[in-house]
PDB file of N, CA and C in Angstrom:
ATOM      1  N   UNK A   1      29.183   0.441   7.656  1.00  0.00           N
ATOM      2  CA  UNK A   1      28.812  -0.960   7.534  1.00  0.00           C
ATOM      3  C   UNK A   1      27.627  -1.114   6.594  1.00  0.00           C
ATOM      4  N   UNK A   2      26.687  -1.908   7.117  1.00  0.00           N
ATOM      5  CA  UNK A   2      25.394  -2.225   6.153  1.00  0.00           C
ATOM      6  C   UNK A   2      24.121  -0.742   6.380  1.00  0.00           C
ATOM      7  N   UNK A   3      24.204   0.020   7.140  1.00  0.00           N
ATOM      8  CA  UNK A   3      23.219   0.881   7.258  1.00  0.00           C
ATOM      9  C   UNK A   3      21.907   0.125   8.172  1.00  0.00           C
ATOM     10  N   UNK A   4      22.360  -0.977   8.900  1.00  0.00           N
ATOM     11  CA  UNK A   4      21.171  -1.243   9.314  1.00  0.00           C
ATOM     12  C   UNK A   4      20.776  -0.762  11.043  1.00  0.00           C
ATOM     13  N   UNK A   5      21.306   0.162  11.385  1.00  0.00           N
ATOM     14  CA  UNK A   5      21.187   0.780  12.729  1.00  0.00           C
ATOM     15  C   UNK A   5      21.119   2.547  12.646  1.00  0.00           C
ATOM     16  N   UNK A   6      21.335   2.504  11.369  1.00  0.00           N
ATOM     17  CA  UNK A   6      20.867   3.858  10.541  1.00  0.00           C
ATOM     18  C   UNK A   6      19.573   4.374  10.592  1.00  0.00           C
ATOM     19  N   UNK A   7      18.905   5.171  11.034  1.00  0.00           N
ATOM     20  CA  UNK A   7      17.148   5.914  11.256  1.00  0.00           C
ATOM     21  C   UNK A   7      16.992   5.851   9.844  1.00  0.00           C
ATOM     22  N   UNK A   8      16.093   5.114   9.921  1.00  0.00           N
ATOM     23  CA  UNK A   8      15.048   4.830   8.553  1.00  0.00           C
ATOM     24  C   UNK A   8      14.648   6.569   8.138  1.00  0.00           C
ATOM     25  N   UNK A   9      14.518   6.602   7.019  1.00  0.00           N
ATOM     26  CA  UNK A   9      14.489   7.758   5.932  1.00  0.00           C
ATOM     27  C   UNK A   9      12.751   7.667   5.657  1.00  0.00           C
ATOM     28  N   UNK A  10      11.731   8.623   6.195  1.00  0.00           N
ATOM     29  CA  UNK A  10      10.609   8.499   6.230  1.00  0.00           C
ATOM     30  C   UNK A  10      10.137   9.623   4.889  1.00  0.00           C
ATOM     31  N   UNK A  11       9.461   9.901   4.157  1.00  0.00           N
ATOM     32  CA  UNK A  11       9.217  10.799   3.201  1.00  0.00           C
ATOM     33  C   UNK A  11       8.233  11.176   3.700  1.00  0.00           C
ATOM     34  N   UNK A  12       7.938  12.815   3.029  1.00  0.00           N
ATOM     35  CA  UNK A  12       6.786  13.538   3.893  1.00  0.00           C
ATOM     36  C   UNK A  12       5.749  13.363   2.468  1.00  0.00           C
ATOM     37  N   UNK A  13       5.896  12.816   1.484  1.00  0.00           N
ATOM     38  CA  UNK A  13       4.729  12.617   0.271  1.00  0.00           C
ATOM     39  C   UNK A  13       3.448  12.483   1.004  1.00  0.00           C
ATOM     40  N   UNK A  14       2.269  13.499   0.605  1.00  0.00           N
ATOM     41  CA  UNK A  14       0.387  12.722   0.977  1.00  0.00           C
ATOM     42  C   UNK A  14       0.383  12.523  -0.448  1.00  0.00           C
ATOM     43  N   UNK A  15      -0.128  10.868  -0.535  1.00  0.00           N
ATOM     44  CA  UNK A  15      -0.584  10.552  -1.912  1.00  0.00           C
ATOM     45  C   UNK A  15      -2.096  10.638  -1.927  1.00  0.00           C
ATOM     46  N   UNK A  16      -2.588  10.937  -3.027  1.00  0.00           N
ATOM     47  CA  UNK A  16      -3.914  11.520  -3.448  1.00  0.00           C
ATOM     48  C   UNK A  16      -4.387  10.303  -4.516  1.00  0.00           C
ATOM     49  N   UNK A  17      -5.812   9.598  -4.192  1.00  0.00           N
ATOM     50  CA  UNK A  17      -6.222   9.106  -5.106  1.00  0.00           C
ATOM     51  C   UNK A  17      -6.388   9.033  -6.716  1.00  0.00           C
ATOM     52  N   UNK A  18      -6.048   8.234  -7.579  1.00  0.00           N
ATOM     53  CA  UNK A  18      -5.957   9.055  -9.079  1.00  0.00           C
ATOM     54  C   UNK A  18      -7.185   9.242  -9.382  1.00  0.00           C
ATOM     55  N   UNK A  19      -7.374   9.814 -10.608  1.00  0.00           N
ATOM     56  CA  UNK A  19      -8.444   9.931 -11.537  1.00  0.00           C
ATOM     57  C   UNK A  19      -8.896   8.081 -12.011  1.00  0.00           C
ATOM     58  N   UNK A  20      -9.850   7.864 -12.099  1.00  0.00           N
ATOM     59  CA  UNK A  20     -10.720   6.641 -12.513  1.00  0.00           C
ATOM     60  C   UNK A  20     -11.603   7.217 -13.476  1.00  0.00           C
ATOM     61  N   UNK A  21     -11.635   6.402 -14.584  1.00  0.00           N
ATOM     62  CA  UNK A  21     -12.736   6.080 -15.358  1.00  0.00           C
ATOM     63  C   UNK A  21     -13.436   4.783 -15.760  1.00  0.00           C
ATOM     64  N   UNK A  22     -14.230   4.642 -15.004  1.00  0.00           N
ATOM     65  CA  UNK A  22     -15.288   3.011 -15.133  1.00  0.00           C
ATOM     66  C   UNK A  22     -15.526   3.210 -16.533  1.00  0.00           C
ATOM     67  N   UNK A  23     -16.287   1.557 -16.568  1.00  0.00           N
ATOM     68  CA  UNK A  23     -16.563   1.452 -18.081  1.00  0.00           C
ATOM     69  C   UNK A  23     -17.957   2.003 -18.093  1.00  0.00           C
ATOM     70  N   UNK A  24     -18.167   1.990 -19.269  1.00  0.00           N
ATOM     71  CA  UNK A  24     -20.144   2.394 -19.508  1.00  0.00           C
ATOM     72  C   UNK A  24     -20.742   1.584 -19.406  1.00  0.00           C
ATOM     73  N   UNK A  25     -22.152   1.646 -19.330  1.00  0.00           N
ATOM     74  CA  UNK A  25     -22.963   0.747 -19.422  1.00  0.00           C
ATOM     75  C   UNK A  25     -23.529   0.368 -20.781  1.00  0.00           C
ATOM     76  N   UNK A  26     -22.954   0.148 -21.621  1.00  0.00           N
ATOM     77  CA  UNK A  26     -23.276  -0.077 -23.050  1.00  0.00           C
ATOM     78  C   UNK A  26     -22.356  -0.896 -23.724  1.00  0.00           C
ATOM     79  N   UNK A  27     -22.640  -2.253 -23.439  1.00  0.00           N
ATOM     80  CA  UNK A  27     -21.189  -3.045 -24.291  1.00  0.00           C
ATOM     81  C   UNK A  27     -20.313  -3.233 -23.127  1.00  0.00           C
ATOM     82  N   UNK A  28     -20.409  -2.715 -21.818  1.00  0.00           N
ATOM     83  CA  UNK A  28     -18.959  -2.582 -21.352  1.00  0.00           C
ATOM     84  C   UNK A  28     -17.912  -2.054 -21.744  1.00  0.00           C
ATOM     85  N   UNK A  29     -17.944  -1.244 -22.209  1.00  0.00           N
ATOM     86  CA  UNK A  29     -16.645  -0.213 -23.053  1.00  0.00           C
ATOM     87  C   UNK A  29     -16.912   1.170 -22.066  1.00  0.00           C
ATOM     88  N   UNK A  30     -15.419   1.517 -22.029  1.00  0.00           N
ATOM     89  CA  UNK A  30     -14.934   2.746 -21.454  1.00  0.00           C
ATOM     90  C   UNK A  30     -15.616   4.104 -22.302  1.00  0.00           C
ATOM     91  N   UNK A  31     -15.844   4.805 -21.723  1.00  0.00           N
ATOM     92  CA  UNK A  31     -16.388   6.410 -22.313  1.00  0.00           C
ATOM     93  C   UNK A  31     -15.259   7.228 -22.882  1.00  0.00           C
ATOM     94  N   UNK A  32     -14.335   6.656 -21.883  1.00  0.00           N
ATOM     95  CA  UNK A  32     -12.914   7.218 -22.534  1.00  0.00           C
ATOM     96  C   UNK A  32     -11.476   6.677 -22.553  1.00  0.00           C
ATOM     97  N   UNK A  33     -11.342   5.860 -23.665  1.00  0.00           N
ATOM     98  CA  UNK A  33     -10.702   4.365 -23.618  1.00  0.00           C
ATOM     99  C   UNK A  33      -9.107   5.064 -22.958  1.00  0.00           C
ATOM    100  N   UNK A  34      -8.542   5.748 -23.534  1.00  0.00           N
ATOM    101  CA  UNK A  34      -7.418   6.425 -23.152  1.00  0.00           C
ATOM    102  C   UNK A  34      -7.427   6.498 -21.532  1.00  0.00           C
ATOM    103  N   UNK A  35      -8.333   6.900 -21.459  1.00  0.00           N
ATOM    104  CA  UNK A  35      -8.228   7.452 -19.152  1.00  0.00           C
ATOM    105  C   UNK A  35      -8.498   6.232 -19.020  1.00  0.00           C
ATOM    106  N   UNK A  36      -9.359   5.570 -19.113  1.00  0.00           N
ATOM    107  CA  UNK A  36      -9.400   3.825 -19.211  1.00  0.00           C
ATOM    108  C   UNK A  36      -8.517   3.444 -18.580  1.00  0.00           C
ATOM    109  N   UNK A  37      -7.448   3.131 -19.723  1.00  0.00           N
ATOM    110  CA  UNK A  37      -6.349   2.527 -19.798  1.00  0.00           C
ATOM    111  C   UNK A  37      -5.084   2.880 -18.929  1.00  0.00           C
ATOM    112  N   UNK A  38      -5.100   4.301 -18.439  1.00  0.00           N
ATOM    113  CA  UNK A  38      -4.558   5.263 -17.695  1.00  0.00           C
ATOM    114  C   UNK A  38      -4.737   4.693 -16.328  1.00  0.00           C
ATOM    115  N   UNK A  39      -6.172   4.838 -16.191  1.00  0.00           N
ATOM    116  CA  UNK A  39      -6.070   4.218 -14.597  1.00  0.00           C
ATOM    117  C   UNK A  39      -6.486   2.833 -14.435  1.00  0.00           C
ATOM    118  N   UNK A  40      -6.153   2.091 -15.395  1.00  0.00           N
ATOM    119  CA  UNK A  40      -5.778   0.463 -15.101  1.00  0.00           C
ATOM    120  C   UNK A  40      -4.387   0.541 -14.987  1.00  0.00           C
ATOM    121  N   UNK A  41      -3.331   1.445 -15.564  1.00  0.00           N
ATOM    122  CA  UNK A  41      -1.780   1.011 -15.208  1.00  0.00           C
ATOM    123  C   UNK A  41      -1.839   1.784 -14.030  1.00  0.00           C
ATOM    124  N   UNK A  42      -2.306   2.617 -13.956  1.00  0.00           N
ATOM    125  CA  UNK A  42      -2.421   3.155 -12.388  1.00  0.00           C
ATOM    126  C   UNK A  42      -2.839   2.302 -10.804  1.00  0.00           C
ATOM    127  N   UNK A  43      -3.660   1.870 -11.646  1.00  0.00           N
ATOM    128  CA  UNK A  43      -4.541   1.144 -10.398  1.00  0.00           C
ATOM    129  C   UNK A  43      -3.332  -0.159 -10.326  1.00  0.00           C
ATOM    130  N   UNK A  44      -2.826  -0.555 -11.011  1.00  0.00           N
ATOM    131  CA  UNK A  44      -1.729  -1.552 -10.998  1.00  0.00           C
ATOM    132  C   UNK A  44      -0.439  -1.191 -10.341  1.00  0.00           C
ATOM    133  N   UNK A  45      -0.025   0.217 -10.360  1.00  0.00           N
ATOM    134  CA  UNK A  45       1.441   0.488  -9.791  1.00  0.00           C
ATOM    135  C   UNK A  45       0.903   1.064  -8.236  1.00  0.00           C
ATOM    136  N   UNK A  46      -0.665   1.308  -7.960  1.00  0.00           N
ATOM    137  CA  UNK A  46      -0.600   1.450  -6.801  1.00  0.00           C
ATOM    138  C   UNK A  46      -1.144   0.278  -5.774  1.00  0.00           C
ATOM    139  N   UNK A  47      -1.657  -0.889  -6.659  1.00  0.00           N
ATOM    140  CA  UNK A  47      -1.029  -2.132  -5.799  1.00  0.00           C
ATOM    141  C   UNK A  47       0.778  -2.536  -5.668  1.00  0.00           C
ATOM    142  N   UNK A  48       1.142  -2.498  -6.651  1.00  0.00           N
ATOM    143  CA  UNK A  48       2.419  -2.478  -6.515  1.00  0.00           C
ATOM    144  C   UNK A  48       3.371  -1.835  -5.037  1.00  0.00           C
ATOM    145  N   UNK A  49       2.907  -0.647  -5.289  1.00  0.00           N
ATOM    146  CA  UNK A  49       3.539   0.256  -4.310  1.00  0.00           C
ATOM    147  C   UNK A  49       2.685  -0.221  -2.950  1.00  0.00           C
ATOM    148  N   UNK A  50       1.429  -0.608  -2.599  1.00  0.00           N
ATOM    149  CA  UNK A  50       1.185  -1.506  -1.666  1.00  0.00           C
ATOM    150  C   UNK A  50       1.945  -2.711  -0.926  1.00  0.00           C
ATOM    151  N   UNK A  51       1.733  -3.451  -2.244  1.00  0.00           N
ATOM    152  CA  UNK A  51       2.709  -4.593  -1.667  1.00  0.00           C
ATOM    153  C   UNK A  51       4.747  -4.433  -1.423  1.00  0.00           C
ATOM    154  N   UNK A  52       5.070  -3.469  -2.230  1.00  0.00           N
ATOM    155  CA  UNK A  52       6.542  -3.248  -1.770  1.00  0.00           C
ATOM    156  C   UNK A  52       6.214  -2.131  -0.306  1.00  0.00           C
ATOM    157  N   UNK A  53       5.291  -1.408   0.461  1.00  0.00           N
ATOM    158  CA  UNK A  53       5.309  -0.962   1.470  1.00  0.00           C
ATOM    159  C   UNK A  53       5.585  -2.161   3.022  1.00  0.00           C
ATOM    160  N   UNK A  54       4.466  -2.858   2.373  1.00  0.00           N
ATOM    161  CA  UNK A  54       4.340  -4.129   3.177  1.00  0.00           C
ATOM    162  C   UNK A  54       5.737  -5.296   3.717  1.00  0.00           C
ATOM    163  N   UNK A  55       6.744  -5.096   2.167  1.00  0.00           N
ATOM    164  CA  UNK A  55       7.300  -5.598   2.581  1.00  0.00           C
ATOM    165  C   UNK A  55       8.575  -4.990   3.299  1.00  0.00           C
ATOM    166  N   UNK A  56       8.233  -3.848   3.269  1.00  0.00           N
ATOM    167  CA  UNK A  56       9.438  -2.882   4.054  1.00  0.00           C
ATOM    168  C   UNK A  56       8.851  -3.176   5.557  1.00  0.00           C
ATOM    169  N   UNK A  57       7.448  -2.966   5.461  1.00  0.00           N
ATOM    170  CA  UNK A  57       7.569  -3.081   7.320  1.00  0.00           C
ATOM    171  C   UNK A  57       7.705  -4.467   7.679  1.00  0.00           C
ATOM    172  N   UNK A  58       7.267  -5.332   6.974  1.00  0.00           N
ATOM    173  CA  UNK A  58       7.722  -7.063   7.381  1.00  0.00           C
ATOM    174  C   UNK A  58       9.391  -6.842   7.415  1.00  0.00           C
ATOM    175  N   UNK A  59      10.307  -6.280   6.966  1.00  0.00           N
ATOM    176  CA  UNK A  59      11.570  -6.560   6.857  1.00  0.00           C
ATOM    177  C   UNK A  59      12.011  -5.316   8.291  1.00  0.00           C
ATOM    178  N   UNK A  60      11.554  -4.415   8.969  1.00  0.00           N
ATOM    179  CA  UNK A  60      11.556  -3.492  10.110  1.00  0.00           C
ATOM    180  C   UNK A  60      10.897  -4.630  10.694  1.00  0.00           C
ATOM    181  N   UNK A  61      10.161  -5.432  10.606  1.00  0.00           N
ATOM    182  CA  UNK A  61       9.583  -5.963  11.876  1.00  0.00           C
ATOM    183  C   UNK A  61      11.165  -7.319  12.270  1.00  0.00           C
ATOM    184  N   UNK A  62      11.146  -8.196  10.877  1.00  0.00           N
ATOM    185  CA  UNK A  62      12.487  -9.424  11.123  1.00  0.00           C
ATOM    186  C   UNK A  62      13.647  -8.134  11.753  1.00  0.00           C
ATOM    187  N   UNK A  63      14.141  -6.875  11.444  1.00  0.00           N
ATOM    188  CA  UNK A  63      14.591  -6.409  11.750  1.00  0.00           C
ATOM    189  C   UNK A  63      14.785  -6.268  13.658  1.00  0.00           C
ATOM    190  N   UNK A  64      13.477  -5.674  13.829  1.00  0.00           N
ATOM    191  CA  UNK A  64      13.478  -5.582  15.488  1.00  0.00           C
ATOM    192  C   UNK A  64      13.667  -6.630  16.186  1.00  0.00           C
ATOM    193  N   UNK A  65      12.664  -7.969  15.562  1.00  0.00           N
ATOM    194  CA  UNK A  65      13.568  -8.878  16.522  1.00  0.00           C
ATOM    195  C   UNK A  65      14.813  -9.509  16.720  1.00  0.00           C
ATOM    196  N   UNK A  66      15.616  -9.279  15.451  1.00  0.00           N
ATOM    197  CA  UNK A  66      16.533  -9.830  15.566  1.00  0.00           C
ATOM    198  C   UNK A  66      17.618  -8.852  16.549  1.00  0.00           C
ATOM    199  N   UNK A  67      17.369  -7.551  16.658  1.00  0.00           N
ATOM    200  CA  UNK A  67      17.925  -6.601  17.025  1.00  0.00           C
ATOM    201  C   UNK A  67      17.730  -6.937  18.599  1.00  0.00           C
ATOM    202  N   UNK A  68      16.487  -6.906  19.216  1.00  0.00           N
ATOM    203  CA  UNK A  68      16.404  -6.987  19.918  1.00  0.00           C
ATOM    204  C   UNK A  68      16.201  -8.318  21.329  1.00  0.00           C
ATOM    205  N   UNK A  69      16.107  -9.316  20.065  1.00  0.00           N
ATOM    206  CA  UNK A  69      16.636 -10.571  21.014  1.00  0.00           C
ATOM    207  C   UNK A  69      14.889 -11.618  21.529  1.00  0.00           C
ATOM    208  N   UNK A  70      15.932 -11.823  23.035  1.00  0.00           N
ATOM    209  CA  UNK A  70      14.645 -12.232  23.700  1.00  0.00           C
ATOM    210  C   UNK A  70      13.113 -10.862  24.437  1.00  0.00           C
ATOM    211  N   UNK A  71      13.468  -9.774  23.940  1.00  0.00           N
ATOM    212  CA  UNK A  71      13.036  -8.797  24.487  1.00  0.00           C
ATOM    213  C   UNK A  71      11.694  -8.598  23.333  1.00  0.00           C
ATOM    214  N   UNK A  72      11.832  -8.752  22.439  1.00  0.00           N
ATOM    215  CA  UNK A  72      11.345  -8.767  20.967  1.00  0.00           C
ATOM    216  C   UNK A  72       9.243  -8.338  21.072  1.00  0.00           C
ATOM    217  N   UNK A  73       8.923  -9.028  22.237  1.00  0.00           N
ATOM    218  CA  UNK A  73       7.429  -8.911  22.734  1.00  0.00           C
ATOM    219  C   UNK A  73       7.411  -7.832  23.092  1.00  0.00           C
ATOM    220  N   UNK A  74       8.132  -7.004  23.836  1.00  0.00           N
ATOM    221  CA  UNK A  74       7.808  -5.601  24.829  1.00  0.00           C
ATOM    222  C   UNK A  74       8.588  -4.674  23.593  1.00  0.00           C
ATOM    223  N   UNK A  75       9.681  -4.465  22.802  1.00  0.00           N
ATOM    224  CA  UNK A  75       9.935  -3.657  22.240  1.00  0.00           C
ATOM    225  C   UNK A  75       9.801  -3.446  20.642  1.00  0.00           C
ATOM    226  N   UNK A  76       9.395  -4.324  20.307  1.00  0.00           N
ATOM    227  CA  UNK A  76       8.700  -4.722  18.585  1.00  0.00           C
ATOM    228  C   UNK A  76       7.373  -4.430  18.758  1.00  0.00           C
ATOM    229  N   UNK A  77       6.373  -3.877  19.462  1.00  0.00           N
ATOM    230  CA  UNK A  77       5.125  -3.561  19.539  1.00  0.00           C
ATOM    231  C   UNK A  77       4.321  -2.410  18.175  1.00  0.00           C
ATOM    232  N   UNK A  78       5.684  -1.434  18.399  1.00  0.00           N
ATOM    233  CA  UNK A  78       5.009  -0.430  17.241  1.00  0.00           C
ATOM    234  C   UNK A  78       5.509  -1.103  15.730  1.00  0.00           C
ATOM    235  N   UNK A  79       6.019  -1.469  15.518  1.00  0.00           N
ATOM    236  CA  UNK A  79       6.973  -2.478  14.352  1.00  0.00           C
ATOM    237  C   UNK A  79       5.578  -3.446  13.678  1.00  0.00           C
ATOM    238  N   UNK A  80       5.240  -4.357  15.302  1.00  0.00           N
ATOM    239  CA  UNK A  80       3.869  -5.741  14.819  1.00  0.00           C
ATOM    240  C   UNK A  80       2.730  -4.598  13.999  1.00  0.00           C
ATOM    241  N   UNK A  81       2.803  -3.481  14.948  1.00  0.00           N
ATOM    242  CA  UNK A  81       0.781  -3.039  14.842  1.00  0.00           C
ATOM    243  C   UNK A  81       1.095  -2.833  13.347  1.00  0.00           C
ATOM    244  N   UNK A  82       1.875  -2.111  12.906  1.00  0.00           N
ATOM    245  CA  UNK A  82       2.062  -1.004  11.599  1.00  0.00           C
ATOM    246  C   UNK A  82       1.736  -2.626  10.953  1.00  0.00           C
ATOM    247  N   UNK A  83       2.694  -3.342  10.742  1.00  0.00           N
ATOM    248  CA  UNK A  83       2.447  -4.549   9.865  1.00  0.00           C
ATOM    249  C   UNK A  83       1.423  -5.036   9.703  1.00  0.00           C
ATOM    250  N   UNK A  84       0.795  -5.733  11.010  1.00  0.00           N
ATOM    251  CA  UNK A  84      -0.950  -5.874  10.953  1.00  0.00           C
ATOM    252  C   UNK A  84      -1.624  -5.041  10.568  1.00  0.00           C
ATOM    253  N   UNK A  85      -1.613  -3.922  10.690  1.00  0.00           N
ATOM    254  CA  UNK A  85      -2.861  -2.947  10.470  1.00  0.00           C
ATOM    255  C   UNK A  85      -2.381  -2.916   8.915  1.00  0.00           C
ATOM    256  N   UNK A  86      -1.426  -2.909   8.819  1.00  0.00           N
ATOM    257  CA  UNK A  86      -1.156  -2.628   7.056  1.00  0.00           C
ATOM    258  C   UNK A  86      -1.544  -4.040   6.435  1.00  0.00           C
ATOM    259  N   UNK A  87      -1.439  -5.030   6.433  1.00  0.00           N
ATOM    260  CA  UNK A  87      -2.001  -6.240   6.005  1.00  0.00           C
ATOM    261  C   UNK A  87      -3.137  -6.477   6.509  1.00  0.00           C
ATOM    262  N   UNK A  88      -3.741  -5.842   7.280  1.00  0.00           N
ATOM    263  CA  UNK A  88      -5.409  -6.440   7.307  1.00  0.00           C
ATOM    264  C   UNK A  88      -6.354  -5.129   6.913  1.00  0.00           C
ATOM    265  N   UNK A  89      -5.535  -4.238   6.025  1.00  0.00           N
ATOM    266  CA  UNK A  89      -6.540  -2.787   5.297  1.00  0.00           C
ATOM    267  C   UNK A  89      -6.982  -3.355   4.484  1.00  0.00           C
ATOM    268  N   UNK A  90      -8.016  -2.867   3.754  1.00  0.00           N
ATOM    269  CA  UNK A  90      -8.387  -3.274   2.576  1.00  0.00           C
ATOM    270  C   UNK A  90      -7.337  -3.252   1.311  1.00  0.00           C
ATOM    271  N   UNK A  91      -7.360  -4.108   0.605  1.00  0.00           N
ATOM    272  CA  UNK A  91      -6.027  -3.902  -0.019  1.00  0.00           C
ATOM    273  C   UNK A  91      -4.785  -3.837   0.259  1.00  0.00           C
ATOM    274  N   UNK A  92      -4.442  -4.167   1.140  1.00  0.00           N
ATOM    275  CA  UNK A  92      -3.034  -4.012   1.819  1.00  0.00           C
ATOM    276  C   UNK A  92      -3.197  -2.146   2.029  1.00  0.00           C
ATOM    277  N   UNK A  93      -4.193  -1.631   2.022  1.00  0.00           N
ATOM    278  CA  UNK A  93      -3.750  -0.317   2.305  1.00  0.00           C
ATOM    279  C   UNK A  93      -3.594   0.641   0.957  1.00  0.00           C
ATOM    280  N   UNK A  94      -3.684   0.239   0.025  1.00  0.00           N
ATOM    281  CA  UNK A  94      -3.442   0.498  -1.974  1.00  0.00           C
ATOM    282  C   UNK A  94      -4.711   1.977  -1.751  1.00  0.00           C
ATOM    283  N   UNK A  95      -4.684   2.924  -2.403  1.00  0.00           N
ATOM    284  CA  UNK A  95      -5.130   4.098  -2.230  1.00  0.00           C
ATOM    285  C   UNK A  95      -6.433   3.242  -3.716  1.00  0.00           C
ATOM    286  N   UNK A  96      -7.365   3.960  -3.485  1.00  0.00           N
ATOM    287  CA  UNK A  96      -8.786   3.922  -4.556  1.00  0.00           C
ATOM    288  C   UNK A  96      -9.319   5.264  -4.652  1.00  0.00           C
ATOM    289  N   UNK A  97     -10.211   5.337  -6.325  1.00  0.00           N
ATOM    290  CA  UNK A  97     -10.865   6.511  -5.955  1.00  0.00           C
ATOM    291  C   UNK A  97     -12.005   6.401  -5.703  1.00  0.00           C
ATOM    292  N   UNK A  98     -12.814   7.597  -6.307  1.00  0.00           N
ATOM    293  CA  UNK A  98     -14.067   7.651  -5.814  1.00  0.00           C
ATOM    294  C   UNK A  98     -14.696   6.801  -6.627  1.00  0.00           C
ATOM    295  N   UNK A  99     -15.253   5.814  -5.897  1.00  0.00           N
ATOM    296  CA  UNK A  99     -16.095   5.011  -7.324  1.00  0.00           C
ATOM    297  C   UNK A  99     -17.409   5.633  -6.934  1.00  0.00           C
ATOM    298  N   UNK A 100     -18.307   5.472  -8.526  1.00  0.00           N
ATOM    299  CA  UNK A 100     -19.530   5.849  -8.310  1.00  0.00           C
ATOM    300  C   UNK A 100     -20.908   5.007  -7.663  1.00  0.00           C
ATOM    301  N   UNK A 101     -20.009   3.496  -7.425  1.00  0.00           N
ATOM    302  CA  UNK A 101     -21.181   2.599  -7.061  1.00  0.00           C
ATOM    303  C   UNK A 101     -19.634   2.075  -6.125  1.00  0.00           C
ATOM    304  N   UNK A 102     -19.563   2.231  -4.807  1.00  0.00           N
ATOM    305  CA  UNK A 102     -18.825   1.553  -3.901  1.00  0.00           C
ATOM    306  C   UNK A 102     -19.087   0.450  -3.333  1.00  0.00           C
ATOM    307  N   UNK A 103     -20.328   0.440  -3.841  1.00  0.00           N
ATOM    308  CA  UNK A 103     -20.563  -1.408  -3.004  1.00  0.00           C
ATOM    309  C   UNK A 103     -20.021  -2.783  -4.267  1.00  0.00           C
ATOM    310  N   UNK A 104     -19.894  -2.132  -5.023  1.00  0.00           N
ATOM    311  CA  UNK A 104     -19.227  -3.114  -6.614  1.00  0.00           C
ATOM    312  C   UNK A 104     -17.495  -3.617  -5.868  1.00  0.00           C
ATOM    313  N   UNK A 105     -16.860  -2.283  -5.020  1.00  0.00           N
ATOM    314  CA  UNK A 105     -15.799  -2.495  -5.116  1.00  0.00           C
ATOM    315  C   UNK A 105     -15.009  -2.700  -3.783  1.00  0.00           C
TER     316      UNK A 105
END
């Protein structure tokens, strides 16, 4: 049929923060325009990959209740937290690196 009573396919990936390069303090220009530019498309596909996580567990959560009916309060519990806790991380949860001044960011 549709695969939707099928065990979700979990991947064992640990993702690792990328490499960052801030700009300088001179002009505002990068030290190294290339890595720069590197981890601005970076820093962009790992909001990306944030917000398409998010919407996998919002679509497991419409999932459980519909699955499960009027029951939906007592057995959608682990389904709600993952969603909340993933929408109220910083960033939806989006991986950062080490910045050198963390209170900027």
């Amino acid at each position: 049929m549709t695969g939707m009573y099928d065990e979700p396919e979990i991947s064992e990936i640990k993702l690792h923060p990328y490499q960052h390069e801030e700009r300088g303090v001179e002009y505002g220009r990068a030290k190294d325009p290339v890595k720069f530019l590197q981890s601005s498309e970076q820093r962009a596909r790992e909001q990306q990959i944030a917000i398409e996580y998010v919407k996998i567990l919002r679509r497991d959560v419409i999932t459980c209740y519909r699955k499960e009916g009027v029951n939906h309060l007592e057995n959608c519990k682990k389904e709600v937290k993952a969603y909340h806790d993933q929408i109220n991380a910083k960033d939806m949860g989006q991986l950062h690196p080490k910045w050198k001044d963390p209170s900027k960011h």
